[in-house]
Protein backbone atom coordinates (compact mmCIF):
# COMPACT_ATOMS: atom_id res chain seq x y z
CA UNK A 1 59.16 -25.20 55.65
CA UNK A 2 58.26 -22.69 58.67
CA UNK A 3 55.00 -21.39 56.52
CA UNK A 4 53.72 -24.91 55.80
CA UNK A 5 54.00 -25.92 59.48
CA UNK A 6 52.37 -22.95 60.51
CA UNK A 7 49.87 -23.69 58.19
CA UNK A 8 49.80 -27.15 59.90
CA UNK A 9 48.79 -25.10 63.66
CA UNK A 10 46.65 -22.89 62.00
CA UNK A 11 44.65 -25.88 60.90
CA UNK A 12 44.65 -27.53 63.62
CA UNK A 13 43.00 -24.52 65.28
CA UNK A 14 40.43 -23.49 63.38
CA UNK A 15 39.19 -26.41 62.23
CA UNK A 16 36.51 -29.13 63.72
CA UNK A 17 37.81 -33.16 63.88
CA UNK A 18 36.75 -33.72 60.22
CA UNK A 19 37.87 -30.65 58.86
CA UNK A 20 41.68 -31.23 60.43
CA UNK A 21 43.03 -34.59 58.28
CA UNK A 22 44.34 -32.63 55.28
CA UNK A 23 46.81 -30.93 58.03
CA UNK A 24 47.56 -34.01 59.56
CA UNK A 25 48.50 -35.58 56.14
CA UNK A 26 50.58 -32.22 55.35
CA UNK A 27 52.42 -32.62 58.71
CA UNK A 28 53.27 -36.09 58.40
CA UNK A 29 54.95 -34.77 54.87
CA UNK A 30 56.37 -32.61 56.60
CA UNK A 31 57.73 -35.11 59.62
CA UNK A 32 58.98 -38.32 56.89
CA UNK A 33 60.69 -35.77 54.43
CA UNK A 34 64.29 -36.42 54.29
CA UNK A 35 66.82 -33.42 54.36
CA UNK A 36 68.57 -31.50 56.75
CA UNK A 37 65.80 -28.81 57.10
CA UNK A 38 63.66 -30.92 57.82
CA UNK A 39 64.81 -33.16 60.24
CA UNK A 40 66.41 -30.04 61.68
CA UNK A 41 63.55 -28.92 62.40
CA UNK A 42 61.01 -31.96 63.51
CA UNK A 43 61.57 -31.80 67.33
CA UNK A 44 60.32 -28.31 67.33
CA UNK A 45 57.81 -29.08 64.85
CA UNK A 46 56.34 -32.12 67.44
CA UNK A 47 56.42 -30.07 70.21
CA UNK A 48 54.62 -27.02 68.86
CA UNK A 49 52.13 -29.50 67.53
CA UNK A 50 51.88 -31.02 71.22
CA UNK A 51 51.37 -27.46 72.76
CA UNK A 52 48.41 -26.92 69.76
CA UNK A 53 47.25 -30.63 71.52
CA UNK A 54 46.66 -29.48 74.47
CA UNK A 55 45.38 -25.50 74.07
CA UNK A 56 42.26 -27.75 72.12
CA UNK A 57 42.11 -30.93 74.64
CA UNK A 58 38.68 -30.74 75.25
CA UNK A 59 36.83 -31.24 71.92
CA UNK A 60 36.57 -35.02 72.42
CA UNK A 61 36.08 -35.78 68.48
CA UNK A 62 39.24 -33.47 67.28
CA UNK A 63 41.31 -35.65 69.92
CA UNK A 64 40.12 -38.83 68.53
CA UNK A 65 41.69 -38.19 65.35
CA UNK A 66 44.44 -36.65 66.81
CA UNK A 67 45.13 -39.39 68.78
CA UNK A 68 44.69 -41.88 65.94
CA UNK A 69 47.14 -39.68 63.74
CA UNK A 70 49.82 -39.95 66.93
CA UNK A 71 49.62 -44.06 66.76
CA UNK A 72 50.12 -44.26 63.25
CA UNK A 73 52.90 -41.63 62.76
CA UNK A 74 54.69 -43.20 65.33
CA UNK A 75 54.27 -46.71 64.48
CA UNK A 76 55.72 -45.83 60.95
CA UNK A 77 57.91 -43.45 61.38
CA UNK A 78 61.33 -44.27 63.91
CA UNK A 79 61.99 -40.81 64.21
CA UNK A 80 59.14 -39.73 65.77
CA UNK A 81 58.51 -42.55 67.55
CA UNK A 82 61.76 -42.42 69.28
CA UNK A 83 60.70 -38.49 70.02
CA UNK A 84 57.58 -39.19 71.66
CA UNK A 85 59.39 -41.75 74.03
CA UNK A 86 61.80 -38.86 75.37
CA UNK A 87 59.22 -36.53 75.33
């Protein structure tokens, strides 16, 4: 679980706005899957991915899908949602 998230940041960093949506779609996996290691682990996992967020803030096109992916993973997923409004 630890390697695929990491694989998640690495993606997120080396890759341009276009190049990033297979991580997004791995971390969302990674965020709706069931079980105690993962949910264990998903508050971490968001804010790691939130720190990643903002070390790459200013490429304006790579935030734009970032952004997008926040709206819909929250709107579907309670969890996270509820995360993001204590966070």
């Amino acid at each position: 679980m630890e390697e695929l998230f990491r694989t998640v940041e690495a993606g997120l960093n080396e890759h341009d706005y276009d190049g990033i949506r297979p991580f997004l779609c791995l971390f969302e996996l990674l965020l709706e899957t069931e079980g105690e290691h993962f949910t264990s682990r998903r508050a971490v996992w968001l804010a790691r991915f939130l720190e990643t967020v903002k070390s790459n803030f200013g490429f304006f096109k790579w935030m734009e899908a970032i952004l997008e992916f926040i709206f819909k993973i929250t709107s579907r997923n309670t969890a996270v949602r509820e995360w993001f409004y204590a966070n």
